[in-house]
C-alpha atoms as a PDB file:
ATOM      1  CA  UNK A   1     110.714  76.209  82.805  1.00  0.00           C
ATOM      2  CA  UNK A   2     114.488  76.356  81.851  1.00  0.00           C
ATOM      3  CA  UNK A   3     116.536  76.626  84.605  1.00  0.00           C
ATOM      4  CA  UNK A   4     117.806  80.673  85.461  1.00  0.00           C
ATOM      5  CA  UNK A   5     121.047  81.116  86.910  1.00  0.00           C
ATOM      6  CA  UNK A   6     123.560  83.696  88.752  1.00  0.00           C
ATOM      7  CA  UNK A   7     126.620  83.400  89.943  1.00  0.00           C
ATOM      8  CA  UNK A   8     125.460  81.510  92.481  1.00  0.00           C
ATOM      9  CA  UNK A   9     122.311  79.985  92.194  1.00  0.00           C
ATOM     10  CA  UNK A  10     120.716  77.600  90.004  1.00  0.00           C
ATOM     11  CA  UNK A  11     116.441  78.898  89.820  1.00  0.00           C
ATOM     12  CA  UNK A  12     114.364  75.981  88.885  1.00  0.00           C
ATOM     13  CA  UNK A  13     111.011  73.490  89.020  1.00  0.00           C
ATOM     14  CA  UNK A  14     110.478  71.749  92.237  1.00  0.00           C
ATOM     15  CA  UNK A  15     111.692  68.271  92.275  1.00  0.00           C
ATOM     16  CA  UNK A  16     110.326  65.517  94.592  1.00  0.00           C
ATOM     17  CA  UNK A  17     113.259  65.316  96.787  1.00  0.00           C
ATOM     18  CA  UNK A  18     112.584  69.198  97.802  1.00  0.00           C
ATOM     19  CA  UNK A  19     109.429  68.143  99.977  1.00  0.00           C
ATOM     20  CA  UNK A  20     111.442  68.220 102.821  1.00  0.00           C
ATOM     21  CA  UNK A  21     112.518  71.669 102.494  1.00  0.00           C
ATOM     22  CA  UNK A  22     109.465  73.337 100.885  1.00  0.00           C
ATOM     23  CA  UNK A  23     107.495  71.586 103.946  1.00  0.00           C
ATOM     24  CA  UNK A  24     109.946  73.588 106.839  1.00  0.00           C
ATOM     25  CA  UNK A  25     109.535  76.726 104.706  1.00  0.00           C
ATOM     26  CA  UNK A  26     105.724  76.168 104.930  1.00  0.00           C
ATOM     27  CA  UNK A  27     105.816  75.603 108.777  1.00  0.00           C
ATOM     28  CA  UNK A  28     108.703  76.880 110.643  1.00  0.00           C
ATOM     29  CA  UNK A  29     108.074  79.342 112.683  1.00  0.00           C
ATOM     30  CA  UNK A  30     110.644  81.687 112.147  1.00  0.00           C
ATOM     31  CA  UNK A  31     110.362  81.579 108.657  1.00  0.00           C
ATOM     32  CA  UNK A  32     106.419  81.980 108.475  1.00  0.00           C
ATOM     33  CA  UNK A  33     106.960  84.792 111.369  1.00  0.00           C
ATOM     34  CA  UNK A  34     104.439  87.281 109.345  1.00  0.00           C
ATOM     35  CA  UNK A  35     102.125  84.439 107.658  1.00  0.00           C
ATOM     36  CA  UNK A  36      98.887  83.371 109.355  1.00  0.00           C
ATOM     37  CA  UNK A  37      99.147  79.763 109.165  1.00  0.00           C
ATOM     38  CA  UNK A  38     101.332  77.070 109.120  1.00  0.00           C
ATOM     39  CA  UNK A  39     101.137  74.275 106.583  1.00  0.00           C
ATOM     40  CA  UNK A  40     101.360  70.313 107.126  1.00  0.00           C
ATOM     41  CA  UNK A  41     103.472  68.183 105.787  1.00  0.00           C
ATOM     42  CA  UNK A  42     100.740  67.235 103.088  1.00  0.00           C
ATOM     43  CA  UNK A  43      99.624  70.974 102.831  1.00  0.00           C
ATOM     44  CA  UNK A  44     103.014  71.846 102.181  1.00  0.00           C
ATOM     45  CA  UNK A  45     103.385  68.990  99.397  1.00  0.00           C
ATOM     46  CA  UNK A  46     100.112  69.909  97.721  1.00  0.00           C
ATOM     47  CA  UNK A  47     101.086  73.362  97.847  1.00  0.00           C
ATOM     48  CA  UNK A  48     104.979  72.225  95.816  1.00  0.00           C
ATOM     49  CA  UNK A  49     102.831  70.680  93.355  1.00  0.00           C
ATOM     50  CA  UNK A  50     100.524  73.448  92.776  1.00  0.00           C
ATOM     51  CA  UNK A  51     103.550  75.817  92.416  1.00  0.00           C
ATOM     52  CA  UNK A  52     105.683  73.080  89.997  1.00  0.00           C
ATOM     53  CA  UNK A  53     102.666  72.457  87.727  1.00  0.00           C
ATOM     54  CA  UNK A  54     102.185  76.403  87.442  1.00  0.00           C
ATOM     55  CA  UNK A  55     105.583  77.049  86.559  1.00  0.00           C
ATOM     56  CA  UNK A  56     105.760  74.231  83.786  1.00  0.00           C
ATOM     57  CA  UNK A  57     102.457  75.916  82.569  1.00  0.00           C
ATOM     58  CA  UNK A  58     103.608  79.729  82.903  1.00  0.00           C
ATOM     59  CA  UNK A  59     107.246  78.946  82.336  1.00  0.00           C
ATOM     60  CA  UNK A  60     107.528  80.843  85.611  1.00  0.00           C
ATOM     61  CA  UNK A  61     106.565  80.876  89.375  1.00  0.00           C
ATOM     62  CA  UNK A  62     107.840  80.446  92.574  1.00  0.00           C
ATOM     63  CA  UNK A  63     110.855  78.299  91.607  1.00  0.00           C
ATOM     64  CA  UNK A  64     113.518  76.725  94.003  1.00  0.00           C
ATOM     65  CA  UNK A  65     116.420  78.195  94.847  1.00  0.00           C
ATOM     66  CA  UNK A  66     119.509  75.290  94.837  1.00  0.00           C
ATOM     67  CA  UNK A  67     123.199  76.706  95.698  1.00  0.00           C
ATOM     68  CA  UNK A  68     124.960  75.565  92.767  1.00  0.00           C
ATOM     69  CA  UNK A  69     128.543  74.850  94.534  1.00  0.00           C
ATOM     70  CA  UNK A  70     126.612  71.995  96.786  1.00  0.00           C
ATOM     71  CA  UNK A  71     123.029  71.412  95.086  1.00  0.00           C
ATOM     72  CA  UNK A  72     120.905  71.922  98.423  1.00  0.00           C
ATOM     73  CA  UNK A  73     117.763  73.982  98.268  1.00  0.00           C
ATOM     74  CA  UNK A  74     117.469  77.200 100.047  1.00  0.00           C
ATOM     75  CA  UNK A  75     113.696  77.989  99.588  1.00  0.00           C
ATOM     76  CA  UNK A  76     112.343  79.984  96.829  1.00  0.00           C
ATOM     77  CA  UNK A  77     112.116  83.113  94.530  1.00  0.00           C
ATOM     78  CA  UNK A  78     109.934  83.981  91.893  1.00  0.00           C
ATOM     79  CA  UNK A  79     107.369  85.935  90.096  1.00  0.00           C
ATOM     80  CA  UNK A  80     103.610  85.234  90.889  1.00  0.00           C
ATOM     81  CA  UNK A  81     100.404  85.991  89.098  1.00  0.00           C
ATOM     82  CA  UNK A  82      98.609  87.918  92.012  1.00  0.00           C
ATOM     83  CA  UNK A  83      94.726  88.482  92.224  1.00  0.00           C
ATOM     84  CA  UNK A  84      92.257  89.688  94.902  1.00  0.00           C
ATOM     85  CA  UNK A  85      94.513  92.607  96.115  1.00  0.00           C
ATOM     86  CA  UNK A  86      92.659  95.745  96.621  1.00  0.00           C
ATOM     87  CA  UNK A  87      96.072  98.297  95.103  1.00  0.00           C
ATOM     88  CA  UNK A  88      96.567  95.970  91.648  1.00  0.00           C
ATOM     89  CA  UNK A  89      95.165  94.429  88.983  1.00  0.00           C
ATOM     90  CA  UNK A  90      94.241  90.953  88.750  1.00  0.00           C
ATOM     91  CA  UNK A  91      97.621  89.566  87.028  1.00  0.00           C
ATOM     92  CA  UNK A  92      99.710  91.728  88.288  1.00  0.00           C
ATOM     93  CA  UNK A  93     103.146  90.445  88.536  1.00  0.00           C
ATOM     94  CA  UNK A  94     104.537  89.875  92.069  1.00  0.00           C
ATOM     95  CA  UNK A  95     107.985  89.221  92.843  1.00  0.00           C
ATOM     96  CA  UNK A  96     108.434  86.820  96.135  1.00  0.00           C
ATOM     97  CA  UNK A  97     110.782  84.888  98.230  1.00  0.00           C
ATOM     98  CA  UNK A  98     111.182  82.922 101.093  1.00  0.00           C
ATOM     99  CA  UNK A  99     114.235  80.821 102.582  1.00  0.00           C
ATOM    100  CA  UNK A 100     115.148  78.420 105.249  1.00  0.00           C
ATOM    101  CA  UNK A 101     116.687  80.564 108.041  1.00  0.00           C
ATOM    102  CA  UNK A 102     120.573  78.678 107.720  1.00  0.00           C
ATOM    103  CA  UNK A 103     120.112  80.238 104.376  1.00  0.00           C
ATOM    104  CA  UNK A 104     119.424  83.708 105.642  1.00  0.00           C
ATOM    105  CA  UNK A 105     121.779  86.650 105.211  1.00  0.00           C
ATOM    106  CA  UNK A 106     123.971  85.116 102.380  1.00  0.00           C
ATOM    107  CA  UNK A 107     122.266  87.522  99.956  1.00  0.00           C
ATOM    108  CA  UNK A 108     120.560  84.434  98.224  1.00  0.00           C
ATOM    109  CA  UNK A 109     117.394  86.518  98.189  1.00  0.00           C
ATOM    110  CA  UNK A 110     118.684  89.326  96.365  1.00  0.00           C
ATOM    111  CA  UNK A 111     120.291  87.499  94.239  1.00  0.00           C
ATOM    112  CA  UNK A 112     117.464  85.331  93.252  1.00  0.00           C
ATOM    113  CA  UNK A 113     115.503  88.508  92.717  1.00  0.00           C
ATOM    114  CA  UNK A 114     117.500  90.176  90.730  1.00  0.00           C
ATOM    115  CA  UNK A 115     117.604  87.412  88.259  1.00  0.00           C
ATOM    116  CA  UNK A 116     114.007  87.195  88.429  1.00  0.00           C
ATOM    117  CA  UNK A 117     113.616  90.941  87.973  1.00  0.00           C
ATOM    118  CA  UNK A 118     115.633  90.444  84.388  1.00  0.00           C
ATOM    119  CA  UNK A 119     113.655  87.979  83.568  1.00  0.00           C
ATOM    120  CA  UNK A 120     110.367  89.622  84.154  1.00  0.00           C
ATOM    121  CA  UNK A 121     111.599  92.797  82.443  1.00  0.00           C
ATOM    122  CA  UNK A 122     114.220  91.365  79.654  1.00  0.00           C
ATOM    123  CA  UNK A 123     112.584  88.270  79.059  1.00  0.00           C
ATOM    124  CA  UNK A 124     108.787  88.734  79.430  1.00  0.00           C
ATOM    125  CA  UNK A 125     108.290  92.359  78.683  1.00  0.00           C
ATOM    126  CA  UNK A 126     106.746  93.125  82.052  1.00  0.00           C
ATOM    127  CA  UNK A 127     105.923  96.996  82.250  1.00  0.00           C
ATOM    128  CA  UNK A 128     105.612  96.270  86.126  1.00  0.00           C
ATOM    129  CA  UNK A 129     106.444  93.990  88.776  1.00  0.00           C
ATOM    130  CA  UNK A 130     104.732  94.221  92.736  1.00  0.00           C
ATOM    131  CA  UNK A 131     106.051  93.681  96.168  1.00  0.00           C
ATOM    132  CA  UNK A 132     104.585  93.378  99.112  1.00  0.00           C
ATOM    133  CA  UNK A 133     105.427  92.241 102.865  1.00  0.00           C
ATOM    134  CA  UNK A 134     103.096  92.764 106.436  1.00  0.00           C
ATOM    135  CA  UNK A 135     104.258  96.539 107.427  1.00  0.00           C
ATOM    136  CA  UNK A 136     107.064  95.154 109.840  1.00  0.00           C
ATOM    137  CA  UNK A 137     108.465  92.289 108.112  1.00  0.00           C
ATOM    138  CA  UNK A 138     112.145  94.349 107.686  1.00  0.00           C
ATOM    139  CA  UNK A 139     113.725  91.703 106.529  1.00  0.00           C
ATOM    140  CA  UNK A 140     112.042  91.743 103.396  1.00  0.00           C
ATOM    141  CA  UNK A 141     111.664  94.935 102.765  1.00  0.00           C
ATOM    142  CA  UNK A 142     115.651  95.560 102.837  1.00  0.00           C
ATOM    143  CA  UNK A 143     115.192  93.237  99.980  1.00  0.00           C
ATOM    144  CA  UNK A 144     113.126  94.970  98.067  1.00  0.00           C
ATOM    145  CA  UNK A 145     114.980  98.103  99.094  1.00  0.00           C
ATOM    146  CA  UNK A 146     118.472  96.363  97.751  1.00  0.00           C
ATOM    147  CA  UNK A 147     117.438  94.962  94.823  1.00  0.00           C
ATOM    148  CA  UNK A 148     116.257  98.314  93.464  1.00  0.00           C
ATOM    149  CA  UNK A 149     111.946  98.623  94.078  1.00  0.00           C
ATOM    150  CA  UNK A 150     110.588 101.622  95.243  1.00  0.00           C
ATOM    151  CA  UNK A 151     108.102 101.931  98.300  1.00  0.00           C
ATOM    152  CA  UNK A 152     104.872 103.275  97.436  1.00  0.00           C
ATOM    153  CA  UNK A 153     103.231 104.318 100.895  1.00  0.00           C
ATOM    154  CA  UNK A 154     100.101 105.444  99.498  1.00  0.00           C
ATOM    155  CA  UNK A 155      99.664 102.186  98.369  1.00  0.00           C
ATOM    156  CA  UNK A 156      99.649 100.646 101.847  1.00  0.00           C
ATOM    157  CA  UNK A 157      96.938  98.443 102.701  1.00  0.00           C
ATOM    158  CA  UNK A 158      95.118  95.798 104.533  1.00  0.00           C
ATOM    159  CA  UNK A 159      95.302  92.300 102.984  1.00  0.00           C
ATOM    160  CA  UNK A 160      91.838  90.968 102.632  1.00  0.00           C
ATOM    161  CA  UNK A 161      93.390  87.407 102.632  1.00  0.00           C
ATOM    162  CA  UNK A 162      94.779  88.000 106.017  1.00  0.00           C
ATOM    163  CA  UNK A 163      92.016  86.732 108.715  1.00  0.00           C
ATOM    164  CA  UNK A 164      90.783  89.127 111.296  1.00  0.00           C
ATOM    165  CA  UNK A 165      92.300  86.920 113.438  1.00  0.00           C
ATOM    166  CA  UNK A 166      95.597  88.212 112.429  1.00  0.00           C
ATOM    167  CA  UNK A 167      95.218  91.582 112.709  1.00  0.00           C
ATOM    168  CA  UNK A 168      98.847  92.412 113.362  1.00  0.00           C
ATOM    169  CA  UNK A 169      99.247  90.503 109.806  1.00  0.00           C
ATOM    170  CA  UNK A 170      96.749  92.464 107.578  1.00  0.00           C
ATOM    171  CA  UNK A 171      98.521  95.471 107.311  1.00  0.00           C
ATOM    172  CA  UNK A 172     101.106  95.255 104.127  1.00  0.00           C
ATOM    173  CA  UNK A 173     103.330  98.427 102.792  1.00  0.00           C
ATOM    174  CA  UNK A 174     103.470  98.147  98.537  1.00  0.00           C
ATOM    175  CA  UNK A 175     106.875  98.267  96.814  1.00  0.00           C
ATOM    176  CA  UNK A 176     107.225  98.177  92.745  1.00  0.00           C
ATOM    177  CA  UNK A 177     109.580  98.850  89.968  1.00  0.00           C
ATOM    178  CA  UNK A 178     108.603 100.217  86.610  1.00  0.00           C
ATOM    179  CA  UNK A 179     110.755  98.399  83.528  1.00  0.00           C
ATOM    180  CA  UNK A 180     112.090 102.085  82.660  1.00  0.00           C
ATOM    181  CA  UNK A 181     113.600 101.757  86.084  1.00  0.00           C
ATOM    182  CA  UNK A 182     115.140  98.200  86.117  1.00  0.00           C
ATOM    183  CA  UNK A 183     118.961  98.285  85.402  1.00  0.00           C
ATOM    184  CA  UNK A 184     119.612  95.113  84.655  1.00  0.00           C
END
């Protein structure tokens, strides 16, 4: 993947010395609020590599997100290949983030997005890219709300990857933008 940038931001691969960070966005509490599990520190690494070797593959993924005036990670943005979800495809496109909470209401997210939202639409030729967040995760639906994506409430539905022990997590409302909608 070559590195995306904003004004801001530098979007890249994971590099070794992100473990750190990826891990506490894997495990911290606040930051996996609506997730149903939290991931060890070797979870969390295998998980980095996963997501590195898929974006050197795909030339996209869930790529860190390093502030370019000091060169410390912030978590991640990206666009994901989803499968398994009962309202899309297989290979639908899915636009995600996540950040360490110091990071939080900076507009990082947003930012990050938006890039990635070019990128899908100018760079790829997407027709379509997917959001989706547990019904009461607000935070990130103001994101999707701000960076342009339109809720689709019929589309709301129960995530089958969510465990029935979770049952306050399997409930997800379904955002989306069409590329005839994207302003870039």
């Amino acid at each position: 993947m070559n590195p995306l940038s904003t004004q801001r931001l530098i979007l890249r691969n994971w590099q070794d010395q992100d473990g750190d960070l990826f891990h506490l966005i894997n495990s911290d509490d606040k930051v996996i609020e609506f997730f149903p599990m939290r991931r060890s520190r070797a979870e969390a690494d295998a998980m980095m590599d996963r997501i590195a070797a898929g974006i050197a593959k795909n030339g996209f993924g869930l790529a860190a997100i390093e502030i370019a005036e000091s060169g410390e990670v912030a978590g991640f943005s990206g666009l994901h290949i989803t499968d398994g979800l009962p309202v899309a495809e297989d290979g639908a496109i899915e636009i995600a983030w996540r950040l360490a909470p110091q990071f939080w209401g900076k507009g990082y997210a947003s930012e990050a997005a938006r890039r990635w939202l070019d990128y899908g639409f100018a760079e790829l030729g997407l027709e379509r890219i997917i959001s989706f967040a547990v019904y009461n995760n607000h935070r990130s639906t103001a994101v999707m709300r701000r960076i342009g994506m339109r809720a689709r409430p019929d589309l709301t539905f129960d995530h089958p990857k969510v465990p029935d022990t979770h049952p306050q997590l399997k409930r997800h409302v379904f955002f989306e933008m069409l590329a005839d909608d994207w302003q870039g």
